[in-house]
C-alpha atoms as a PDB file:
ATOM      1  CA  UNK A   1     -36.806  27.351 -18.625  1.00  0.00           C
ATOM      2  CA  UNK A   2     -33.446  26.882 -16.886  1.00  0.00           C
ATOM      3  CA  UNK A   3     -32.185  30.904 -17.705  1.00  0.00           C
ATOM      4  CA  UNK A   4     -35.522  31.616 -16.491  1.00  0.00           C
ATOM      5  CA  UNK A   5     -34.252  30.875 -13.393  1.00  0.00           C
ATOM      6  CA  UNK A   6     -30.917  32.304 -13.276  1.00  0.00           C
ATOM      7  CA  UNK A   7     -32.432  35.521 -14.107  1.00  0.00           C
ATOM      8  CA  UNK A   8     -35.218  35.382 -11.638  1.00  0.00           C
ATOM      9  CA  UNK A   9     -32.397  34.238  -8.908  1.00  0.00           C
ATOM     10  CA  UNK A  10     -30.547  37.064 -10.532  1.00  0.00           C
ATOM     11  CA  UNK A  11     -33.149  39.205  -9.924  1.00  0.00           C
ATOM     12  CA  UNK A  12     -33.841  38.121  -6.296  1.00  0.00           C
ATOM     13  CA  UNK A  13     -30.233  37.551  -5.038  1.00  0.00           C
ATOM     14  CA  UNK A  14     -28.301  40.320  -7.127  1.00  0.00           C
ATOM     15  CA  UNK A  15     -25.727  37.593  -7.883  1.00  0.00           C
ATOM     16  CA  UNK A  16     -25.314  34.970 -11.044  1.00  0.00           C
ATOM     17  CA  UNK A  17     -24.847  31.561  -9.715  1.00  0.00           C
ATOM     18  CA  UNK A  18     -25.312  29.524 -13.430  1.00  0.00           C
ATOM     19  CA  UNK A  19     -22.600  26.952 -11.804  1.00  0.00           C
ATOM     20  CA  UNK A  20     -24.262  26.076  -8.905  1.00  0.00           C
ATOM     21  CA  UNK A  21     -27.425  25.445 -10.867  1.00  0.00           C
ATOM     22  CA  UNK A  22     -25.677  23.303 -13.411  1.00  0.00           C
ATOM     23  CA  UNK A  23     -23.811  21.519 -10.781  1.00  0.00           C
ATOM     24  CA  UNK A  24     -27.000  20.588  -8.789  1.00  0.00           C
ATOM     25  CA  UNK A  25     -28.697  19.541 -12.330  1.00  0.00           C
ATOM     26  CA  UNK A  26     -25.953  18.015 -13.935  1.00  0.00           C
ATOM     27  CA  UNK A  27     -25.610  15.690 -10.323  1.00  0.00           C
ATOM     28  CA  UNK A  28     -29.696  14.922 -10.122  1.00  0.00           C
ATOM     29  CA  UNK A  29     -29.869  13.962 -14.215  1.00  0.00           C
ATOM     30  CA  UNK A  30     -26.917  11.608 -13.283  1.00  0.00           C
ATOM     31  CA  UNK A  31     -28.239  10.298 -10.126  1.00  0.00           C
ATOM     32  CA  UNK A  32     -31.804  10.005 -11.812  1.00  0.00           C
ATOM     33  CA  UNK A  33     -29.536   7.876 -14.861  1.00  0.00           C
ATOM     34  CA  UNK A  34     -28.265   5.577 -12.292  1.00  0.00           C
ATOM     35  CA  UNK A  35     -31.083   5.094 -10.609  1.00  0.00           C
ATOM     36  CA  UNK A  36     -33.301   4.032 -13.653  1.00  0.00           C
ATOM     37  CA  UNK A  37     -31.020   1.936 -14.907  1.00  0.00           C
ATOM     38  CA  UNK A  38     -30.772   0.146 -11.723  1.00  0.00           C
ATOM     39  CA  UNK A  39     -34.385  -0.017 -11.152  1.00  0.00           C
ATOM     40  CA  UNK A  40     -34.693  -1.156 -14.797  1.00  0.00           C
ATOM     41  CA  UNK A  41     -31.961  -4.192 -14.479  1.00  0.00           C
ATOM     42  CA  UNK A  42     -34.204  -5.141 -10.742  1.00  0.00           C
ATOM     43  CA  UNK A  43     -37.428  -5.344 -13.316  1.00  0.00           C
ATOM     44  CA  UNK A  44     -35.925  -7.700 -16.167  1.00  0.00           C
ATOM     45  CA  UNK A  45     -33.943  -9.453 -14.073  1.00  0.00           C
ATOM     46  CA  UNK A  46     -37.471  -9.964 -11.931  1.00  0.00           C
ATOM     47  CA  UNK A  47     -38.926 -11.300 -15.533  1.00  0.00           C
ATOM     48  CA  UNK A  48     -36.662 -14.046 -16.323  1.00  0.00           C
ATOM     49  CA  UNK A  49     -34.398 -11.579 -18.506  1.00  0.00           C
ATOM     50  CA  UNK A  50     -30.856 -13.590 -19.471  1.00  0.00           C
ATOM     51  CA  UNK A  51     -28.165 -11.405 -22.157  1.00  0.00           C
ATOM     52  CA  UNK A  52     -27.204 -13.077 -24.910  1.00  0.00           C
ATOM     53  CA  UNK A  53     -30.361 -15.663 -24.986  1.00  0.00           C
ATOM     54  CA  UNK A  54     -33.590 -16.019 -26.101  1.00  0.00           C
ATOM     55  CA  UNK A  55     -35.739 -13.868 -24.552  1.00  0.00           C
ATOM     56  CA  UNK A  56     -38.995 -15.488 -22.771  1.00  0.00           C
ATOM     57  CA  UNK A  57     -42.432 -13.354 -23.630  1.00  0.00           C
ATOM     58  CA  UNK A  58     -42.833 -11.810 -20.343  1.00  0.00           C
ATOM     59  CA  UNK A  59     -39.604 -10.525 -20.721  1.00  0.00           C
ATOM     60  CA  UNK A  60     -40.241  -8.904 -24.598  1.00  0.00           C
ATOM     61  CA  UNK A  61     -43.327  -7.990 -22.606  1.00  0.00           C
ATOM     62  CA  UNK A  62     -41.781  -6.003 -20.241  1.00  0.00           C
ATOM     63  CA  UNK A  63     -38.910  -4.365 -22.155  1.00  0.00           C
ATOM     64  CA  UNK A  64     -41.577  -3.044 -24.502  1.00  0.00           C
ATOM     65  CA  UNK A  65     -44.029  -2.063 -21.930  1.00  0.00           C
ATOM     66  CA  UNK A  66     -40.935  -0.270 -20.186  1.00  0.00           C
ATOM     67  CA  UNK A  67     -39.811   1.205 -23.576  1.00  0.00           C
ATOM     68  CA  UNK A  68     -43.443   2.545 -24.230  1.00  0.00           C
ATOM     69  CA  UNK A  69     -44.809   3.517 -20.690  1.00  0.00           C
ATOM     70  CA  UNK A  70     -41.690   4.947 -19.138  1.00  0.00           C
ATOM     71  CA  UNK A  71     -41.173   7.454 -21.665  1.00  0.00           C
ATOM     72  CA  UNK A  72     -44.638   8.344 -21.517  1.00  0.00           C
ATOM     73  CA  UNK A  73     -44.828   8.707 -18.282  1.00  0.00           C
ATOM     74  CA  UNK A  74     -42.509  11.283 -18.104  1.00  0.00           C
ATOM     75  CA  UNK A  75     -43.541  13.322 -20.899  1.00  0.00           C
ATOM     76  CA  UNK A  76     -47.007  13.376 -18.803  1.00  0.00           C
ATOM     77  CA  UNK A  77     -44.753  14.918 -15.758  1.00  0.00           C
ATOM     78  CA  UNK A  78     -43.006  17.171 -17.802  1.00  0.00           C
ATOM     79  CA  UNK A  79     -46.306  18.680 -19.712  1.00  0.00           C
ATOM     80  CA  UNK A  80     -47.955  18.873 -16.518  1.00  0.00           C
ATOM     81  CA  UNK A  81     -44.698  20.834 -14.502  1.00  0.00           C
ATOM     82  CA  UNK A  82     -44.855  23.117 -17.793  1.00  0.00           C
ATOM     83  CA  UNK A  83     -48.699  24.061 -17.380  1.00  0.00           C
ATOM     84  CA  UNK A  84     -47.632  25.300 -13.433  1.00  0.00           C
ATOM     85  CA  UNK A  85     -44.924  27.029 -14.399  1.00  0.00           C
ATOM     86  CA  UNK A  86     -44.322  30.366 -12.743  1.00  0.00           C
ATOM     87  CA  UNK A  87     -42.599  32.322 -15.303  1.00  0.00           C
ATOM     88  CA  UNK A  88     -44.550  33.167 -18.118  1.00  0.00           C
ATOM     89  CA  UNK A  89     -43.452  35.451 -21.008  1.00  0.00           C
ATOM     90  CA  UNK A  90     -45.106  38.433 -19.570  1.00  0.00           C
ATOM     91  CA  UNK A  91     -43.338  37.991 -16.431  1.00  0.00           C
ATOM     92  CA  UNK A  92     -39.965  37.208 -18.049  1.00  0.00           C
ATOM     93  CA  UNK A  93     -39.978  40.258 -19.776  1.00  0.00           C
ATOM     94  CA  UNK A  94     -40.244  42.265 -16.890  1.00  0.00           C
ATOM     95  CA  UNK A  95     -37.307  40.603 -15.053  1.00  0.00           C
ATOM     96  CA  UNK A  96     -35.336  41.034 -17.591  1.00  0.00           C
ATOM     97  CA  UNK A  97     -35.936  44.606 -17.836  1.00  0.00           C
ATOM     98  CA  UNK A  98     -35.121  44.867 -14.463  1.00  0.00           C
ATOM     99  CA  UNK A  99     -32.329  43.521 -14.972  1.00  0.00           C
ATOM    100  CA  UNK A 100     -31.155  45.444 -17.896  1.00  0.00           C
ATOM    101  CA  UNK A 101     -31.771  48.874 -15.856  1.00  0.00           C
ATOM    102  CA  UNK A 102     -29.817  47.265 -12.924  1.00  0.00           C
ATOM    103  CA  UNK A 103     -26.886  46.906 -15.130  1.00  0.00           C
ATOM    104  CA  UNK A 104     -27.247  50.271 -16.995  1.00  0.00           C
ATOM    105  CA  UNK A 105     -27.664  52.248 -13.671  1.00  0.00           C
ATOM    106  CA  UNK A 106     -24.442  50.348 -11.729  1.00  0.00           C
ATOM    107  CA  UNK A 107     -22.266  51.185 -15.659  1.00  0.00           C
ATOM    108  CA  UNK A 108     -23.749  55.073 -14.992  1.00  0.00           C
END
């Protein structure tokens, strides 16, 4: 999906920016890192969660619940932002011929 979208911004702006785009992603997926693992040390801490201990139930509970859920949560997300996607294969064909007769009439 992601050169999808430098080709459509391509297409739209007449410039490549890939390094702005992987910039902006490459900041989000670590900010989105950071932010679940602090949200997921709030949550077992919240449990009664002590390293290098026995665990209580609740907090097997949770880490398996979190383990199970979470990642299934966002699959959900990412099947349903998939289904609404705007660039199908039709579509990307056509940019990219655009863009291919862009580049062969500006070589001519």
């Amino acid at each position: 999906m992601f050169p999808d979208v430098l080709d459509l911004d391509e297409l739209e702006t007449g410039e490549r920016r890939e390094g702005i785009y992987f910039g902006i992603m490459t900041f989000l997926m670590k900010m989105g890192n950071s932010l679940a693992m602090f949200l997921i040390g709030i949550l077992l801490q919240a449990v009664g969660y002590f390293p290098i201990a026995e665990q209580t139930g609740i907090a097997l509970k949770t880490m398996r619940l979190t383990m199970c859920f979470g990642p299934m949560a966002f699959i959900l997300f990412a099947l349903a932002a998939g289904f609404v996607y705007p660039i199908t294969f039709t579509s990307y064909k056509k940019i990219r011929a655009e863009l291919n007769n862009r580049k062969a009439t500006s070589v001519a």
